[in-house]
N, C-alpha and C. Protein backbone atom coordinates (compact mmCIF):
# COMPACT_ATOMS: atom_id res chain seq x y z
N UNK A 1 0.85 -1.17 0.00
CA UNK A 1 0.00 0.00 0.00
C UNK A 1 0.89 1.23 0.00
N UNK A 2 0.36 2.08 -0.81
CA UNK A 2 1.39 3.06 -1.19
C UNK A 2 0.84 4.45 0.04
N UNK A 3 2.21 4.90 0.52
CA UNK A 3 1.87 6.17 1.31
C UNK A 3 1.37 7.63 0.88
N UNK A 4 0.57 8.22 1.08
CA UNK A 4 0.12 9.20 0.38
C UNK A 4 0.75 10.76 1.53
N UNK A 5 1.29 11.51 0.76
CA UNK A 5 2.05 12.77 1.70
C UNK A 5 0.78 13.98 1.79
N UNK A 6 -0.05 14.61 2.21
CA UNK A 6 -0.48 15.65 1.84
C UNK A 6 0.44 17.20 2.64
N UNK A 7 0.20 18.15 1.89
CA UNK A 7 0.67 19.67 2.67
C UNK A 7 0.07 20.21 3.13
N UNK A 8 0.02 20.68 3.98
CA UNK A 8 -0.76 21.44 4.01
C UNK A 8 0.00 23.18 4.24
N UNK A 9 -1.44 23.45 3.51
CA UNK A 9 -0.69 25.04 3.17
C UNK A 9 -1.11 25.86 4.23
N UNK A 10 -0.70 26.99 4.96
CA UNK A 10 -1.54 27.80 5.66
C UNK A 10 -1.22 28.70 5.49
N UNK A 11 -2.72 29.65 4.95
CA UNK A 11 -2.63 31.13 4.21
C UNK A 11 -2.99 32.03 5.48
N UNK A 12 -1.97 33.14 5.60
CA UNK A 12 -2.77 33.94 6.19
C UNK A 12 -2.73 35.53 5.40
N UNK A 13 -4.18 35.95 6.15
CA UNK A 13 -4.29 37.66 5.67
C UNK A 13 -3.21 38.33 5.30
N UNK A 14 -3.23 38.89 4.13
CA UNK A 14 -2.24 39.73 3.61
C UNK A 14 -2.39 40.73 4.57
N UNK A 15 -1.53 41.31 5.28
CA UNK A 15 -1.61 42.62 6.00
C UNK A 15 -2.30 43.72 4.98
N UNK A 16 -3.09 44.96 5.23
CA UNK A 16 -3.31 45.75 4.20
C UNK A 16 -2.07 46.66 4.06
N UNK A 17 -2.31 47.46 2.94
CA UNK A 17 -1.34 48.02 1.85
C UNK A 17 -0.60 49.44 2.95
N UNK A 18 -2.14 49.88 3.43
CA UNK A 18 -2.06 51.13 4.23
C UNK A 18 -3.18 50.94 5.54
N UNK A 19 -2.66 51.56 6.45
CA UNK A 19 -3.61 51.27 7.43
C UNK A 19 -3.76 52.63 8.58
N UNK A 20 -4.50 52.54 9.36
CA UNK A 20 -5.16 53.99 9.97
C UNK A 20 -5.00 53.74 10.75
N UNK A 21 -4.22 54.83 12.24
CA UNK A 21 -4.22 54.59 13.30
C UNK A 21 -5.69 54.60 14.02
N UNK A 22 -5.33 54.27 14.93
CA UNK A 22 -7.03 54.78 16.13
C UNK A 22 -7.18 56.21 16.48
N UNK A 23 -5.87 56.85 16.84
CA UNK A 23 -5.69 58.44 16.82
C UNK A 23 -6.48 58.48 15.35
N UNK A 24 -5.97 58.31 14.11
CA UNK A 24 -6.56 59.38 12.95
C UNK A 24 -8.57 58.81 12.39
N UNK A 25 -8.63 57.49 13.31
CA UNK A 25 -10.03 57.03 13.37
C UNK A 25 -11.11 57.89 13.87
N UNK A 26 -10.54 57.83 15.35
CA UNK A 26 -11.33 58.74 15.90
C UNK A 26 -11.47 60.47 15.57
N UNK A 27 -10.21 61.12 14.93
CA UNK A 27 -10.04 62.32 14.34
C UNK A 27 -11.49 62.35 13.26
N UNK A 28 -11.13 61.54 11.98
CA UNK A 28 -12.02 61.60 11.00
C UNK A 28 -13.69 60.89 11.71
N UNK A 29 -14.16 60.29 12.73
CA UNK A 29 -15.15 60.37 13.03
C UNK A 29 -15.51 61.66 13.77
N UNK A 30 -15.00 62.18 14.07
CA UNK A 30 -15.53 63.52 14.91
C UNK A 30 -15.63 64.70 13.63
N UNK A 31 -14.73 64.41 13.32
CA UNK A 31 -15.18 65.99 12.11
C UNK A 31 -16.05 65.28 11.23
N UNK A 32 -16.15 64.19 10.94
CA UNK A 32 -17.78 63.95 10.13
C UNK A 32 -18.61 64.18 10.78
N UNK A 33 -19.11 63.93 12.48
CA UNK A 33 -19.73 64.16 13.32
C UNK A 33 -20.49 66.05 13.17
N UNK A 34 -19.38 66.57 13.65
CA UNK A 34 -19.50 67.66 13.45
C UNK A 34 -20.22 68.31 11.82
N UNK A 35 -19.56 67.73 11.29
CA UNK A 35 -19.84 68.25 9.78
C UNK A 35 -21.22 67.48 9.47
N UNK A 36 -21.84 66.51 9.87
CA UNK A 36 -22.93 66.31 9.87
C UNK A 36 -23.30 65.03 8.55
N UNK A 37 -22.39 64.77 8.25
CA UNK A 37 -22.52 63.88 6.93
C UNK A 37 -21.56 63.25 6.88
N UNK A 38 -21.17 62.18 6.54
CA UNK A 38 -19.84 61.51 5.74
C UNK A 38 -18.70 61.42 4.93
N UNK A 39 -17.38 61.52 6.01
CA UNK A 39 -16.67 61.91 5.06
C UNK A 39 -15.43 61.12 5.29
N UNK A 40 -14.38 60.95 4.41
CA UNK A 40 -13.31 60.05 4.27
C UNK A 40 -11.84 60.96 3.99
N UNK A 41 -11.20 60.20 4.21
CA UNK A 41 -9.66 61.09 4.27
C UNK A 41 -9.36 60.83 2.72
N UNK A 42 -8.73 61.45 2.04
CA UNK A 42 -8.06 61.09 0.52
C UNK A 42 -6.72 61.64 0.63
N UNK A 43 -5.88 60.33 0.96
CA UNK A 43 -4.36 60.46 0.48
C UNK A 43 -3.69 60.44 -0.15
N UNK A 44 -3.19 61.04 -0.37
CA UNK A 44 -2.10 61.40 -2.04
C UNK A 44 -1.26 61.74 -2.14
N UNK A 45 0.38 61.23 -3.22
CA UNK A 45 1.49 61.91 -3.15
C UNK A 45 1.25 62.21 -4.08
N UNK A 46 2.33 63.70 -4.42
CA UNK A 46 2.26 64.54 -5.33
C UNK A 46 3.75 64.46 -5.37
N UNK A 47 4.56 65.13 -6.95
CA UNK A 47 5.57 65.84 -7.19
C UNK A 47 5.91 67.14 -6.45
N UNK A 48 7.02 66.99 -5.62
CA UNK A 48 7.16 68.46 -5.26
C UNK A 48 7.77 68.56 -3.43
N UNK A 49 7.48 69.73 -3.16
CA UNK A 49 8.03 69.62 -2.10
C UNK A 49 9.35 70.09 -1.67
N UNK A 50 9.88 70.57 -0.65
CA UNK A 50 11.63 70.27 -0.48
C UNK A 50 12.35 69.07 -0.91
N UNK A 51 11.62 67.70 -0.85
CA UNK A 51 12.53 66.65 -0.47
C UNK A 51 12.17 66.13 -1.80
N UNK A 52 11.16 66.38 -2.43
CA UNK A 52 11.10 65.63 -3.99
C UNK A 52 9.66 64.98 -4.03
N UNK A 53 8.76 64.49 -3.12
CA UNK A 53 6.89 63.86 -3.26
C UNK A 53 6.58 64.86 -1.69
N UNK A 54 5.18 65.03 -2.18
CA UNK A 54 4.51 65.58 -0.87
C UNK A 54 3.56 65.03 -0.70
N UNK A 55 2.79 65.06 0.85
CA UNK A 55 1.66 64.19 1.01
C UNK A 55 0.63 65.50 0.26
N UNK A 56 -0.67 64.98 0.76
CA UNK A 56 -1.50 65.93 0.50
C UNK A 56 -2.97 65.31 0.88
N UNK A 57 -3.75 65.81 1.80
CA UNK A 57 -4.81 65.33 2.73
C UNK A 57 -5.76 66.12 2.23
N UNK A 58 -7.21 65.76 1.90
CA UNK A 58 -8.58 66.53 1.24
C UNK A 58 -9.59 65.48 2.13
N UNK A 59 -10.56 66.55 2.56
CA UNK A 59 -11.81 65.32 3.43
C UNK A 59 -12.97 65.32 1.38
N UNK A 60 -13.17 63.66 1.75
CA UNK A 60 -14.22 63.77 0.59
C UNK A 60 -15.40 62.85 1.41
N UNK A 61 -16.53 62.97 0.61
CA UNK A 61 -17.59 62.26 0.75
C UNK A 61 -17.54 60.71 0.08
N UNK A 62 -16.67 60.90 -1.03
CA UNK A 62 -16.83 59.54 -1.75
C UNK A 62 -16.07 59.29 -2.20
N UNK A 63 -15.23 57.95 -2.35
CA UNK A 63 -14.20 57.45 -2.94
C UNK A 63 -14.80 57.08 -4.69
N UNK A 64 -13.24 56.91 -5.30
CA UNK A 64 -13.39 56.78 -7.05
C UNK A 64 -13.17 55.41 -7.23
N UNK A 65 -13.93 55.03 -8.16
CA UNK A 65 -14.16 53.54 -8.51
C UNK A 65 -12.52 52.86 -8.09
N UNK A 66 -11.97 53.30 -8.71
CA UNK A 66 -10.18 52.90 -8.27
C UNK A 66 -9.18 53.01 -7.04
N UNK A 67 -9.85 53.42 -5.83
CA UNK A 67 -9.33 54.12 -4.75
C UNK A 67 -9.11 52.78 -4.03
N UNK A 68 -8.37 52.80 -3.27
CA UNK A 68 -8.32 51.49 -2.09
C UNK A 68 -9.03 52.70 -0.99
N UNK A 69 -9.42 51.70 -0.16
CA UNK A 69 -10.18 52.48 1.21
C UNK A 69 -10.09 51.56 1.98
N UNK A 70 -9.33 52.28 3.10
CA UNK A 70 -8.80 51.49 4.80
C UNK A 70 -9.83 52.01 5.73
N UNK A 71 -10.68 51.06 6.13
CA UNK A 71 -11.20 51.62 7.14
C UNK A 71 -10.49 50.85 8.43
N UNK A 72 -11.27 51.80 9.67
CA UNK A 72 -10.90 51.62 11.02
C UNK A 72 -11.72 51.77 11.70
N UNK A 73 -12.55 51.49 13.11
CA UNK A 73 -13.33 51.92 13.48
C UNK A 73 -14.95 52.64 12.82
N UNK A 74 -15.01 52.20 12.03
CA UNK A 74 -16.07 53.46 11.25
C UNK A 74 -15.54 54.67 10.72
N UNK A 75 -14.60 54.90 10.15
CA UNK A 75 -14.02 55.77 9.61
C UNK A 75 -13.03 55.00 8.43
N UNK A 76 -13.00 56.01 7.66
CA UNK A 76 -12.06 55.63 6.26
C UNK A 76 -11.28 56.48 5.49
N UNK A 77 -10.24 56.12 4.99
CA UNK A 77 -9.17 56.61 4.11
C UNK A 77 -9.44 56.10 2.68
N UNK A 78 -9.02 56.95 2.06
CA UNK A 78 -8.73 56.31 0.28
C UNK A 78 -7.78 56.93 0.31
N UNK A 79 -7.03 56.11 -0.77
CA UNK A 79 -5.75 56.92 -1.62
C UNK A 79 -5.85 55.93 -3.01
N UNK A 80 -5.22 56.61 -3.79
CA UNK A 80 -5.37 56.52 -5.20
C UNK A 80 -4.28 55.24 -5.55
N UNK A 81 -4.47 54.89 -6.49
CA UNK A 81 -3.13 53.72 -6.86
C UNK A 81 -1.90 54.02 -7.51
N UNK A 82 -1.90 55.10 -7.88
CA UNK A 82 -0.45 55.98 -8.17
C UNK A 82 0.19 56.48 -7.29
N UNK A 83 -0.64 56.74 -6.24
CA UNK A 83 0.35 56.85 -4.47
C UNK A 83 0.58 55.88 -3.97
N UNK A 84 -0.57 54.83 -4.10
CA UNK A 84 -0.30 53.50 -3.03
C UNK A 84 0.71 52.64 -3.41
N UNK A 85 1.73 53.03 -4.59
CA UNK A 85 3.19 52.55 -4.63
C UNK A 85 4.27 53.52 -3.67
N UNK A 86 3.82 54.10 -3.04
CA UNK A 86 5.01 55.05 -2.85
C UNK A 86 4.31 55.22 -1.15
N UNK A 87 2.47 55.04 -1.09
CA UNK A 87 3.16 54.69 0.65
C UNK A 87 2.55 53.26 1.09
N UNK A 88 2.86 52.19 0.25
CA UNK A 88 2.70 50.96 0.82
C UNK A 88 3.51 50.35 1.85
N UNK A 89 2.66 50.01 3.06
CA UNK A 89 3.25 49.26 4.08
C UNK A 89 3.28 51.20 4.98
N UNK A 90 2.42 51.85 4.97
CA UNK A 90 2.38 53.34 5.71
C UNK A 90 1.28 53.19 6.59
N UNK A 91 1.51 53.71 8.02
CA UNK A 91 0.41 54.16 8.50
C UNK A 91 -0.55 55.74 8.62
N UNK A 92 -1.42 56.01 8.27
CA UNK A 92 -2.03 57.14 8.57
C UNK A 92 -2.43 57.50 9.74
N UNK A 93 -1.92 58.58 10.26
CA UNK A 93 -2.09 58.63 12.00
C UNK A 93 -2.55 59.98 12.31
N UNK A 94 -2.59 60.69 13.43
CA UNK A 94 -3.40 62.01 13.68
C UNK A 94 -2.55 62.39 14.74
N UNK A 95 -2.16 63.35 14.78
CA UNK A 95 -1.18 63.68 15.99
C UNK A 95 -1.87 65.34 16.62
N UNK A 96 -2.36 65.38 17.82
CA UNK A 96 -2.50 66.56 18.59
C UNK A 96 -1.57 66.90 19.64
N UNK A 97 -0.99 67.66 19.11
CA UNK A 97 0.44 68.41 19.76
C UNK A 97 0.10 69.91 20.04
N UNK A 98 1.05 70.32 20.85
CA UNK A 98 0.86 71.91 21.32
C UNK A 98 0.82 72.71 20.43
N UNK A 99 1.95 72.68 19.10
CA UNK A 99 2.22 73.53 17.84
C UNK A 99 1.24 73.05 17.08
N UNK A 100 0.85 71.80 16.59
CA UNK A 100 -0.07 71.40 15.99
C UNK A 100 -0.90 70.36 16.00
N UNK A 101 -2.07 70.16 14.97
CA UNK A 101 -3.06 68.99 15.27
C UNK A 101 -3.58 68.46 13.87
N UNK A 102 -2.65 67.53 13.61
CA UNK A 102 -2.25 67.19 11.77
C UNK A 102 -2.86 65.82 11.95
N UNK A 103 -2.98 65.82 10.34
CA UNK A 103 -2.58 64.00 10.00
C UNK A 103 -1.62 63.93 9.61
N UNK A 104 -1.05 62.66 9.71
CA UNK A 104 0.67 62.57 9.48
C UNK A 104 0.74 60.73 8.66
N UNK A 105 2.01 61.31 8.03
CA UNK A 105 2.01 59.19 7.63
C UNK A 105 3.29 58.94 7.81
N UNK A 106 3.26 57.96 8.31
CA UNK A 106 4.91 57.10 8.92
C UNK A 106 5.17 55.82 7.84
N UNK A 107 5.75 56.40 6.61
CA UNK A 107 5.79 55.63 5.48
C UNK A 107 7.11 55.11 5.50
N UNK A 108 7.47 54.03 5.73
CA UNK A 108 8.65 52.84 5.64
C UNK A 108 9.28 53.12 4.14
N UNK A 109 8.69 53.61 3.09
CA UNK A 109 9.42 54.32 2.24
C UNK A 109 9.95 54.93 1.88
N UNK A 110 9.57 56.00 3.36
CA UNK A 110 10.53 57.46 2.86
C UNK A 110 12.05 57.10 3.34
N UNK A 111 12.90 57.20 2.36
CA UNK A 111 13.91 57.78 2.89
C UNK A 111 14.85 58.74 4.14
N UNK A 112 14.24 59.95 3.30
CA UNK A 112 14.25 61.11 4.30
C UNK A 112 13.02 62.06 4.06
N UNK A 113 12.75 62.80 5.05
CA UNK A 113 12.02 63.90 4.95
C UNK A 113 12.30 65.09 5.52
N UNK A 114 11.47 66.37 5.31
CA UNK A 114 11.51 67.51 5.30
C UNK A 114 11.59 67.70 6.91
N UNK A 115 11.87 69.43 7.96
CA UNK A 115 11.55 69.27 8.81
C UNK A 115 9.93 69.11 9.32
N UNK A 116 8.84 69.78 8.25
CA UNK A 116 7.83 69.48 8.32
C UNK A 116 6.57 68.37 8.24
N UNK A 117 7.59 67.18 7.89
CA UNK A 117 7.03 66.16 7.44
C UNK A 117 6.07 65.93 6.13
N UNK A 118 5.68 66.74 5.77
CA UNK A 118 4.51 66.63 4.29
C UNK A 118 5.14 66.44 3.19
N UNK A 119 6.83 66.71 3.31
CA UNK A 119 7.80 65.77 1.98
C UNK A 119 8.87 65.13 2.39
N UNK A 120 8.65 63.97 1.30
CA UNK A 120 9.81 63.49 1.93
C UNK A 120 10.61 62.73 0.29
N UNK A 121 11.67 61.99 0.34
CA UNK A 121 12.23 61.61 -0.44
C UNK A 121 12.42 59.86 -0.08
N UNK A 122 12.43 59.19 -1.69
CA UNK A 122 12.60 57.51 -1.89
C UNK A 122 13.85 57.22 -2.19
């Protein structure tokens, strides 16, 4: 009798591409709150900057047929697929500090960045 080997494979969840802190969750549920309707973060790099790409943050109501969208808590991000090469494996986070009260992204891509953080270089 012949022995039979099986494998077994075990898949797990791809981590997502981009992901949202709980700081920038709860941020974007309160200003929809406030604002009274629904709204989502849209992240995007652009050309430019000191360091060579800049972020660039817009509240929208609705994502584009092509957008990836991270949610968290009841709240959500899109960013486009011409950025999501440049901040894959990034988190989107919300920082309230004394000088300021931003969204910010801690992208494993950048290189370096600006002292302001909104550019940085690959």
């Amino acid at each position: 009798m012949a022995t039979t080997e099986f494998e077994v494979t075990l898949t797990r969840a791809a981590p997502p591409p981009v992901t949202l802190s709980p700081a920038a969750a709860r941020r974007l549920k309160a200003i929809a709150e406030r604002e009274g309707r629904p709204l989502m973060l849209r992240v995007a790099v652009d050309g430019g900057g000191c360091s060579g790409f800049q972020y660039r943050f817009e509240l929208v109501e609705a994502a584009e047929h092509d957008d990836l969208k991270v949610e968290r808590d009841g709240a959500a991000a899109v960013i486009d697929l011409v950025s999501l090469d440049l901040l894959r494996g990034a988190e989107i986070d919300f920082a309230d500090e004394l000088a300021a009260a931003e969204f910010r992204v801690r992208n494993p891509n950048a290189k370096s960045s600006c002292g302001c953080g909104v550019s940085f270089s690959i």
